[in-house]
Protein backbone atom coordinates (compact mmCIF):
# COMPACT_ATOMS: atom_id res chain seq x y z
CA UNK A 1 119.17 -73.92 -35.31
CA UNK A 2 115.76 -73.88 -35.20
CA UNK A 3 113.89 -71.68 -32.33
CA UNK A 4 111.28 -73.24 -29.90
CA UNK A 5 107.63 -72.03 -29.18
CA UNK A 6 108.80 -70.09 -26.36
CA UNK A 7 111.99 -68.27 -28.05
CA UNK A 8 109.45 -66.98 -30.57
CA UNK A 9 107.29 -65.71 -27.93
CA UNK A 10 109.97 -64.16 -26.16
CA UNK A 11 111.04 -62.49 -29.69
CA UNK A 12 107.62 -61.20 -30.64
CA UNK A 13 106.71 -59.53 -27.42
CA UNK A 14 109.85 -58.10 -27.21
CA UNK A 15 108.54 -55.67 -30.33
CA UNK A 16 105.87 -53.05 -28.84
CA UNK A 17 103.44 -53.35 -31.70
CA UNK A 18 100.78 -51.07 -30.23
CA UNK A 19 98.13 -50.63 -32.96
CA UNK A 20 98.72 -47.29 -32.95
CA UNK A 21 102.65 -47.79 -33.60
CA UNK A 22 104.38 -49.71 -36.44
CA UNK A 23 104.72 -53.35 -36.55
CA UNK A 24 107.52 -53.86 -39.77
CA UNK A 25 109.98 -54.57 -36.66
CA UNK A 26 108.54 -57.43 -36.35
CA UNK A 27 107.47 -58.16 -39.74
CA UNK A 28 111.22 -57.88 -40.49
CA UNK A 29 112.13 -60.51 -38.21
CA UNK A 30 109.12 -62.65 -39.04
CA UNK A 31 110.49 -62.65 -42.57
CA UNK A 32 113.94 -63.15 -41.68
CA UNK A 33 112.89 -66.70 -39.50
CA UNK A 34 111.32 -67.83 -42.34
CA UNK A 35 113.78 -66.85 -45.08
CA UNK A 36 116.19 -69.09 -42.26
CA UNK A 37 113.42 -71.94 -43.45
CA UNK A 38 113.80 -71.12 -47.32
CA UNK A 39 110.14 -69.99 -47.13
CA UNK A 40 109.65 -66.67 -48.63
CA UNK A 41 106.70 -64.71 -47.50
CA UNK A 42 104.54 -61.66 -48.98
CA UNK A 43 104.04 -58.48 -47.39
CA UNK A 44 100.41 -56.53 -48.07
CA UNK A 45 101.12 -52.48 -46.44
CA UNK A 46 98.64 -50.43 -45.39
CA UNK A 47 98.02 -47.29 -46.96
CA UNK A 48 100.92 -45.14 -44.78
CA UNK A 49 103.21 -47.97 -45.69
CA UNK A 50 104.12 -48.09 -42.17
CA UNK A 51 102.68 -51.53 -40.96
CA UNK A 52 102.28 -54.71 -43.58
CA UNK A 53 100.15 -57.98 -42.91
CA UNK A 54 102.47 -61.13 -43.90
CA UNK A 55 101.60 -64.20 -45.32
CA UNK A 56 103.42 -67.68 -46.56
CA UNK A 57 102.97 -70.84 -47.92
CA UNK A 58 104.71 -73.71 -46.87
CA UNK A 59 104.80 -76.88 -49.04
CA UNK A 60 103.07 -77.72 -51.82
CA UNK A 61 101.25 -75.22 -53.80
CA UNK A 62 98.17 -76.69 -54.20
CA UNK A 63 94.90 -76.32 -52.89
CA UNK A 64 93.15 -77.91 -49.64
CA UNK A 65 95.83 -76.51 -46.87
CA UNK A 66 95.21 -75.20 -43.62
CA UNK A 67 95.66 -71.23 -42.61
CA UNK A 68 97.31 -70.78 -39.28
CA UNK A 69 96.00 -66.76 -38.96
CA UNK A 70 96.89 -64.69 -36.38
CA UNK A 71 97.37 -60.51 -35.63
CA UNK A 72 100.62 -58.85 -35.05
CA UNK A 73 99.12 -55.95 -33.00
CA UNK A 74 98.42 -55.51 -29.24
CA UNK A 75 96.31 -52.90 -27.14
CA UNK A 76 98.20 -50.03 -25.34
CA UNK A 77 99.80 -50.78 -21.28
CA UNK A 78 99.05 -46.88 -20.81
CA UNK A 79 97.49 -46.17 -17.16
CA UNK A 80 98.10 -50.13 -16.22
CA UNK A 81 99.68 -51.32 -13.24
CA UNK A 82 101.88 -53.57 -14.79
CA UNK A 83 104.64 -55.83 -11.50
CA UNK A 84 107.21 -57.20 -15.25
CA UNK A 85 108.17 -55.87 -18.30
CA UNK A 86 105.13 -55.38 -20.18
CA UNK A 87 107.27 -56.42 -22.96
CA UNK A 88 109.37 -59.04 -21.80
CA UNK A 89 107.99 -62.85 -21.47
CA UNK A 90 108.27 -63.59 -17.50
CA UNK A 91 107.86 -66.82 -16.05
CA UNK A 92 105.80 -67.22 -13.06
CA UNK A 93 103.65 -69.80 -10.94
CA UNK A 94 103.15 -71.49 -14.28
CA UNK A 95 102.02 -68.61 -16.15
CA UNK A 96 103.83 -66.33 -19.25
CA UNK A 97 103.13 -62.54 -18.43
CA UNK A 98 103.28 -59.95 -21.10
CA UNK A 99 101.45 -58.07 -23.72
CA UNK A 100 100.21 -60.19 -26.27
CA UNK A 101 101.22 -63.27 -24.77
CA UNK A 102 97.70 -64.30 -24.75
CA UNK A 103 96.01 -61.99 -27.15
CA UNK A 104 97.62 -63.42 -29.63
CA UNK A 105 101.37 -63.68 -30.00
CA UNK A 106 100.96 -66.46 -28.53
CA UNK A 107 99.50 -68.47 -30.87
CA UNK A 108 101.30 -66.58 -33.91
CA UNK A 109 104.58 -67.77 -31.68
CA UNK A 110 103.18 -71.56 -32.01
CA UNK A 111 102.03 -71.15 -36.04
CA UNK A 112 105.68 -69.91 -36.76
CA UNK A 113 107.14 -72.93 -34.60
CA UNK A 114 105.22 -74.83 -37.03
CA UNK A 115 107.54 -74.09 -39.87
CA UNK A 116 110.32 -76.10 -39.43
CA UNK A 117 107.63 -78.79 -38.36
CA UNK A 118 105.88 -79.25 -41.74
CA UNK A 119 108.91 -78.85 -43.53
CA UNK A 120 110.21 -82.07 -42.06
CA UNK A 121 106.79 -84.06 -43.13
CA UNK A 122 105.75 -85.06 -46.79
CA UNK A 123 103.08 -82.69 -47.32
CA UNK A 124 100.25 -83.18 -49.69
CA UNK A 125 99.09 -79.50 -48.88
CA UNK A 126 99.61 -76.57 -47.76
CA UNK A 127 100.81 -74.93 -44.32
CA UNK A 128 99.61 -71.31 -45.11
CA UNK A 129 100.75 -68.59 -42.13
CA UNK A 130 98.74 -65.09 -41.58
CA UNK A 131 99.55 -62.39 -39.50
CA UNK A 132 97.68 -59.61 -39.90
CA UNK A 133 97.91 -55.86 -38.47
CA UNK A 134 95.26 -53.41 -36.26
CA UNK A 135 93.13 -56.21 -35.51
CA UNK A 136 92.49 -54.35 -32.31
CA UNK A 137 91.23 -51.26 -34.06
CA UNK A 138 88.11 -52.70 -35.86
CA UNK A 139 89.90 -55.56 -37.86
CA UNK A 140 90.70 -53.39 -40.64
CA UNK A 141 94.10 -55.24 -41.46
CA UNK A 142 93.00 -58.41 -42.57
CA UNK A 143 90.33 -57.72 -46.05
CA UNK A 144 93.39 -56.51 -47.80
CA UNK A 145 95.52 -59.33 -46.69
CA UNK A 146 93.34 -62.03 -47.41
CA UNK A 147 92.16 -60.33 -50.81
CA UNK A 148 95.97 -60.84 -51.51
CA UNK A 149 96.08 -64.47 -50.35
CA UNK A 150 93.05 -65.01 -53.03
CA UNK A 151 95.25 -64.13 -55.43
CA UNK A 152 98.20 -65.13 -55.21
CA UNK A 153 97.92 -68.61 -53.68
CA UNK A 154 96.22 -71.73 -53.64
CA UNK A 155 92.59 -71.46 -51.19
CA UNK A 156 93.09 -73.25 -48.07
CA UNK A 157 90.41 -75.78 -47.14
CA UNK A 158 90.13 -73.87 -43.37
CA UNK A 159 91.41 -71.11 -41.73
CA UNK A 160 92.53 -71.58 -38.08
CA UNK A 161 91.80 -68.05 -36.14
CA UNK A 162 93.81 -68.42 -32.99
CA UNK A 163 92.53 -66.03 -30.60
CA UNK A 164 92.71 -67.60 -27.28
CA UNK A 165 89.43 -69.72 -26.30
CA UNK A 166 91.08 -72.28 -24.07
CA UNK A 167 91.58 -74.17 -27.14
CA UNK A 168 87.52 -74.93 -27.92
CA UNK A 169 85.81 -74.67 -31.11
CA UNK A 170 84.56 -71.33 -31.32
CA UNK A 171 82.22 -71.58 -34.31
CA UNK A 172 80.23 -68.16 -34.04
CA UNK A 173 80.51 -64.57 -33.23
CA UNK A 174 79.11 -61.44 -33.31
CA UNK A 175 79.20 -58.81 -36.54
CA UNK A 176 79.82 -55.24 -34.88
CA UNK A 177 79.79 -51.74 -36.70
CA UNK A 178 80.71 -48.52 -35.67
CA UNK A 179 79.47 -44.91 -36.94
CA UNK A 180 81.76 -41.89 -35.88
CA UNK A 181 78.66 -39.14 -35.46
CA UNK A 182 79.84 -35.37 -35.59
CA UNK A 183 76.64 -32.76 -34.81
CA UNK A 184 77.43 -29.89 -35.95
CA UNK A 185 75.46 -26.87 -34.41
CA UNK A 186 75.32 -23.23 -34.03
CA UNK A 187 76.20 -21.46 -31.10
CA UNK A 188 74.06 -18.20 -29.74
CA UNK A 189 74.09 -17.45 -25.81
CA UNK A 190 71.68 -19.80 -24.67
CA UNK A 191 69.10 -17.42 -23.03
CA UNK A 192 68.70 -17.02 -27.26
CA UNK A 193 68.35 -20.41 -27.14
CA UNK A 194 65.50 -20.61 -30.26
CA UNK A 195 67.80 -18.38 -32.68
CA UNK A 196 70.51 -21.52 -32.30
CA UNK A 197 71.31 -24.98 -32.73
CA UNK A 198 72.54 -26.82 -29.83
CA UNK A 199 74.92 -29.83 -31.17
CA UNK A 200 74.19 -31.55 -27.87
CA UNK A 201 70.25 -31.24 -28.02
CA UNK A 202 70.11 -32.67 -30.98
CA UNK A 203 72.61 -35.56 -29.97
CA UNK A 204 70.04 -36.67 -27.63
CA UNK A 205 67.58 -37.17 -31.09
CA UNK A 206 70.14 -40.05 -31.84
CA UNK A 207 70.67 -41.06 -27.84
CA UNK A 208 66.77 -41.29 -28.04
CA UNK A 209 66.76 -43.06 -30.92
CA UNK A 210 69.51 -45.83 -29.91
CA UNK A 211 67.04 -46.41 -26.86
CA UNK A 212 64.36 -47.06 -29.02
CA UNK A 213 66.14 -49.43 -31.20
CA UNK A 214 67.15 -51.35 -28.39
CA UNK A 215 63.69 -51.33 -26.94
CA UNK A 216 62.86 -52.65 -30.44
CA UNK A 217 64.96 -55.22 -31.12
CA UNK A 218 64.61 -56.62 -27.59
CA UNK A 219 60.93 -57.17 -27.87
CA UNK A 220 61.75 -59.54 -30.99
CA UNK A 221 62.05 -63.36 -30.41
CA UNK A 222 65.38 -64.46 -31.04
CA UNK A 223 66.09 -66.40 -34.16
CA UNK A 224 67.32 -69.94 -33.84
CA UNK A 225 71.29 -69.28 -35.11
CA UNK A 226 71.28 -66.15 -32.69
CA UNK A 227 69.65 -68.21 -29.86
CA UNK A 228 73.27 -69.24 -28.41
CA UNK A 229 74.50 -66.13 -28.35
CA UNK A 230 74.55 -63.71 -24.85
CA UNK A 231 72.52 -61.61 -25.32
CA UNK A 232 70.69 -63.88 -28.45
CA UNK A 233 70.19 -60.27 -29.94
CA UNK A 234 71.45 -57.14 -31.54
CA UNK A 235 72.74 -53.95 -29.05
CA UNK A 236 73.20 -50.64 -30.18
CA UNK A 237 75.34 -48.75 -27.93
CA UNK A 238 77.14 -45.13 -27.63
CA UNK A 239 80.27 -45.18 -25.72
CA UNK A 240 81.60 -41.99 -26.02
CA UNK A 241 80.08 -38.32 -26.52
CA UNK A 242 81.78 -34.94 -26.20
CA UNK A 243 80.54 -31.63 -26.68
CA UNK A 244 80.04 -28.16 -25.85
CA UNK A 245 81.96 -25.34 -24.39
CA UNK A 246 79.98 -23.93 -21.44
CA UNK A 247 76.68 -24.00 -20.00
CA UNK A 248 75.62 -20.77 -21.30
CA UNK A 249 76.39 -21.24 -24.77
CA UNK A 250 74.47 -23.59 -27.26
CA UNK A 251 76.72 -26.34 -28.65
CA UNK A 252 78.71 -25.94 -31.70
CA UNK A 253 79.88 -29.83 -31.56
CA UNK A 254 78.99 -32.56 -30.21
CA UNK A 255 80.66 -36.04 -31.09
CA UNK A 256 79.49 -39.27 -30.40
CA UNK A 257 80.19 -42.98 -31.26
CA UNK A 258 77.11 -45.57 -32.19
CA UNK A 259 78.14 -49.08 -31.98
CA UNK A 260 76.25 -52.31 -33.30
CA UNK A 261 76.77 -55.52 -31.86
CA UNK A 262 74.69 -58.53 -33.87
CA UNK A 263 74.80 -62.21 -33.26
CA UNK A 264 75.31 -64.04 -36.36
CA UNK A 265 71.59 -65.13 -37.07
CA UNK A 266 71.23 -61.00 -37.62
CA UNK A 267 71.51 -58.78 -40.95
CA UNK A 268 73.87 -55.82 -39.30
CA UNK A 269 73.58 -53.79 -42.45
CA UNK A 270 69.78 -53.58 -41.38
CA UNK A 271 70.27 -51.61 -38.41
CA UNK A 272 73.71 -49.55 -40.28
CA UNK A 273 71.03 -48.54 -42.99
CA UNK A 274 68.05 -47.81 -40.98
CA UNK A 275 70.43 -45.41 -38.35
CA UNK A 276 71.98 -43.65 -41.60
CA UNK A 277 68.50 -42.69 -42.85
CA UNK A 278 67.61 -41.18 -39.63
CA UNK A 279 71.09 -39.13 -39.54
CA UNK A 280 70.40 -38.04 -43.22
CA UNK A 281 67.03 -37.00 -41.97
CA UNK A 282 68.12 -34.97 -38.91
CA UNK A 283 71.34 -33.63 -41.30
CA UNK A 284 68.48 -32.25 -43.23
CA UNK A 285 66.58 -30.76 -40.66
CA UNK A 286 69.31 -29.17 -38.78
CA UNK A 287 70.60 -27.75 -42.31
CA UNK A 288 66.93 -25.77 -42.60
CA UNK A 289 67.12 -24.57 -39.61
CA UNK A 290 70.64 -23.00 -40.07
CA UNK A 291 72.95 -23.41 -42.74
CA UNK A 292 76.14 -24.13 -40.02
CA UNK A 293 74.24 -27.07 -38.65
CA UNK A 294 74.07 -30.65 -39.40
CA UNK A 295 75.39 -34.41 -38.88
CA UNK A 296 78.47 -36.23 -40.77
CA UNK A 297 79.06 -39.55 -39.39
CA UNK A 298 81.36 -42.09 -41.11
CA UNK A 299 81.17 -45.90 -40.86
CA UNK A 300 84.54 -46.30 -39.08
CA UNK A 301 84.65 -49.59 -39.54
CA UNK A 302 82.19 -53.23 -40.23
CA UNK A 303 83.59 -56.76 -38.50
CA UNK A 304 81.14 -59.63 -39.94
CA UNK A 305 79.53 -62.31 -38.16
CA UNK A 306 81.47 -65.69 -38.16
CA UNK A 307 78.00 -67.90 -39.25
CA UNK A 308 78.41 -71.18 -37.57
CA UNK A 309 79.04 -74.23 -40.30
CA UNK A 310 77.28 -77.27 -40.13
CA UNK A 311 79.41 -80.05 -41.05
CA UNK A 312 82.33 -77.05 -42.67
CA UNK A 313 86.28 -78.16 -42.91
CA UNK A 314 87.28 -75.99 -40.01
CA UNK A 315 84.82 -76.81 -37.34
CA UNK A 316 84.74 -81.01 -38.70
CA UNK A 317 88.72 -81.03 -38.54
CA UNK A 318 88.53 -78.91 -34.92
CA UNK A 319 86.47 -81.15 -33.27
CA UNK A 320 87.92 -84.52 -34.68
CA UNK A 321 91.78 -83.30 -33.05
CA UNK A 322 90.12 -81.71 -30.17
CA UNK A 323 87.03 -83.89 -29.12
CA UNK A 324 84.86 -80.81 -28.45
CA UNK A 325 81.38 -81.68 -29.74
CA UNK A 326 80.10 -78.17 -27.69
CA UNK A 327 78.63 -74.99 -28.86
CA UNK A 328 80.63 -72.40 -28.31
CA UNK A 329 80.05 -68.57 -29.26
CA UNK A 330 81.37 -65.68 -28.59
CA UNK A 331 79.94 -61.86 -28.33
CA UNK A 332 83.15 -60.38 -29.73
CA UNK A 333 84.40 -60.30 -33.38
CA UNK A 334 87.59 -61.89 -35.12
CA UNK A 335 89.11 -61.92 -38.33
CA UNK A 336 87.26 -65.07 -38.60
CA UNK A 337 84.26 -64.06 -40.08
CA UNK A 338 86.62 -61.41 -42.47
CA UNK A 339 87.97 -65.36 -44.01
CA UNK A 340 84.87 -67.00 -44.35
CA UNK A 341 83.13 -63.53 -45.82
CA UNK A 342 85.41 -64.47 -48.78
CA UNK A 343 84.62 -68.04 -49.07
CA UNK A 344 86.62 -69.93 -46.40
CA UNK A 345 85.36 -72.58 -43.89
CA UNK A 346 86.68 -70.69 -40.92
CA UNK A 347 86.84 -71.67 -37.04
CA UNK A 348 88.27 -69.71 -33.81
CA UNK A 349 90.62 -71.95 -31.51
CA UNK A 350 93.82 -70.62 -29.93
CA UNK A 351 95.31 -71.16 -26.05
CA UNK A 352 94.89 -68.99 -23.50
CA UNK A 353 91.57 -67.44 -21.79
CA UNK A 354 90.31 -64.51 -23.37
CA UNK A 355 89.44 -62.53 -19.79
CA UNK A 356 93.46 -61.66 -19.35
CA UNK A 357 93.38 -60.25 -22.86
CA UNK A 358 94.02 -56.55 -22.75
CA UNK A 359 94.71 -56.90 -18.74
CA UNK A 360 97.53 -55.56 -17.25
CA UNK A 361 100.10 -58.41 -16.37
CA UNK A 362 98.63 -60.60 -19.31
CA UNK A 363 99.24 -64.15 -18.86
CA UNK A 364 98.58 -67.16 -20.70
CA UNK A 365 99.33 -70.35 -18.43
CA UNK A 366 101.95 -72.95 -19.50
CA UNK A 367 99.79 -75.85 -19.73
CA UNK A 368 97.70 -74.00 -22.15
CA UNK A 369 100.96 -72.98 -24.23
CA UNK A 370 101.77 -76.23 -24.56
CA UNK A 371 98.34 -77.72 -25.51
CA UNK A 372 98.40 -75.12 -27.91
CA UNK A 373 101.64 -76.50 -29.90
CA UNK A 374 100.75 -79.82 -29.19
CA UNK A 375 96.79 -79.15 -30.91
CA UNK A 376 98.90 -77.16 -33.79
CA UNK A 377 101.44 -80.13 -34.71
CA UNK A 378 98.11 -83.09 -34.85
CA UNK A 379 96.65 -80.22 -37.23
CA UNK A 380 99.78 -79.60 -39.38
CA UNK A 381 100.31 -83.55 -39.16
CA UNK A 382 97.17 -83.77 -41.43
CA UNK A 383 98.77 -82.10 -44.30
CA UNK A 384 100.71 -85.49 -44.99
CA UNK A 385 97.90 -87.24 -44.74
């Protein structure tokens, strides 16, 4: 018998795919619903072999389908007051609390309801399902996944990213990298403080130098794709920073996170090159001054822009089943923009508000559940057309 919307929900959240945890639990069952459907599916693993992105291809393998794409992964309940069951769907006041109900097993609850729906239409192409792992952790599940899909099916016409944007067009976002900095110094008693190398001292070269940037890149005018965007330009921004031992002691370490943030109508790798150059610089520096001291960073991890399309697949079909005619962009990244990097016409719509994503006692509201599978089945009706 085939499962509703809902049952699915209440399946996936029941598996506590934290990013940090493994998701083949649910990857297993995934598999198993849609072996139930005589659709067999392909698993891509990461390199531990302990999560795997899934993907399948229902109907006809030809090309011109539609990608329903989705991740598997949620963000941690540690430290949240949660009143249910962070994993366990709950029903209240017209709302569905639990983790990932919005963000985004929501919507890969409504792709898999799809299934059974396709199969009982003539399609003339493809449904393709994606799920995808550690979205959450710098979208670093998807490339290999998709890079997979490339070769080993038909290319889809558009890719449907559901994360949840109360079911609007979403046809831009922001690009984002982050460096993982590590100043390494060398530690003397700091009333010696010229025979050392104080990791933390020469952090503040790089604080000083994100400030600058900023100041910068904020004293451009904004370019006509970024103009939409809030704020309309690239930020540069360090989160975290750790280091030292005591206050009498120069700083052995000192470890600090740079993050970029760039609208669409901006060239990221810009800013990623020009901040490399000045760590190499200060690397060398440092390394005269002691042979101890210096800077590693690594590029943890590069989202791109989703570039808005004019007239693409994705955004046309969108707006023709939806009505929205708005702009809509957003400031954070998706695996949207990892699709279209490798030639797909690529949109974001999904149900559900994006401010109760990674809340505690996540919701997504009924109604917008429901729009959701209703929006899905007009879109999967097209495949017959």
């Amino acid at each position: 018998m085939d499962l509703t919307a809902r049952q699915i929900l209440d399946r996936l959240v029941a598996f506590p795919t934290v990013s940090r945890d493994s998701n083949l639990d649910l990857i297993d069952w995934v598999e198993d619903y849609l072996a139930g459907h005589g659709v067999s599916a392909r698993r891509v693993y990461d390199a531990t072999g302990t999560k795997a992105a899934l993907y399948a291809n229902v109907g006809p393998e030809v090309e011109g389908g539609i990608v329903l794409s989705g991740h598997t992964d949620v963000v941690p309940v540690d430290g949240q007051d949660w009143s249910t069951d962070p994993f366990e769907v709950v029903e209240r006041d017209g709302k569905l609390f639990g983790r990932g109900t919005c963000d985004m097993k929501g919507f890969d609850a409504l792709a898999l309801a799809m299934v059974p729906y396709a199969l009982s239409l003539d399609l003339r192409r493809p449904l393709q399902i994606a799920l995808s792992y550690d979205e959450e952790v710098g979208c670093v599940g998807a490339p290999p996944m998709i890079d997979d899909m490339l070769a080993h099916l038909p290319r889809a016409a558009a890719a449907l990213i559901g994360e949840p944007t109360m079911l609007r067009a979403v046809t831009g976002h922001n690009a984002s990298i982050l460096f993982k900095v590590h100043v390494h110094g060398y530690e003397v008693h700091s009333s010696k403080l010229p025979e050392g190398v104080s990791a933390v001292h020469e952090a503040g070269r790089i604080l000083g130098w994100v400030n600058d940037r900023n100041d910068a890149i904020q004293a451009e005018p904004p370019n006509a794709v970024s103009a939409p965007f809030d704020p309309p330009f690239t930020t540069v921004h360090v989160g975290m920073i750790e280091g030292g031992t005591a206050h009498n002691i120069t700083a052995k370490d000192c470890h600090l996170n740079v993050g970029f943030r760039c609208p669409a109508g901006e060239d990221p790798e810009r800013h990623a090159t020009d901040l490399a150059a000045f760590l190499d610089a200060l690397d060398a520096t440092l390394r005269a001054r002691h042979p101890d001291a210096g800077v590693a960073y690594d590029r943890n991890f590069g989202v791109p822009a989703l570039r808005p399309e004019d007239g693409g697949p994705a955004e046309t079909l969108i707006r023709r089943l939806t009505g929205d005619n708005g702009t809509h962009v957003v400031t954070y990244g998706t695996e949207a923009g990892q699709f279209q990097e490798r030639g797909y016409s690529a949109v974001v719509c999904g149900p559900g508000d994006i401010a109760q994503a990674h809340q505690p006692d996540e919701w997504i509201s009924v109604e917008q559940f429901e729009a959701g599978e209703a929006l899905l089945r007009r879109i999967v009706a097209t495949l017959a057309e």
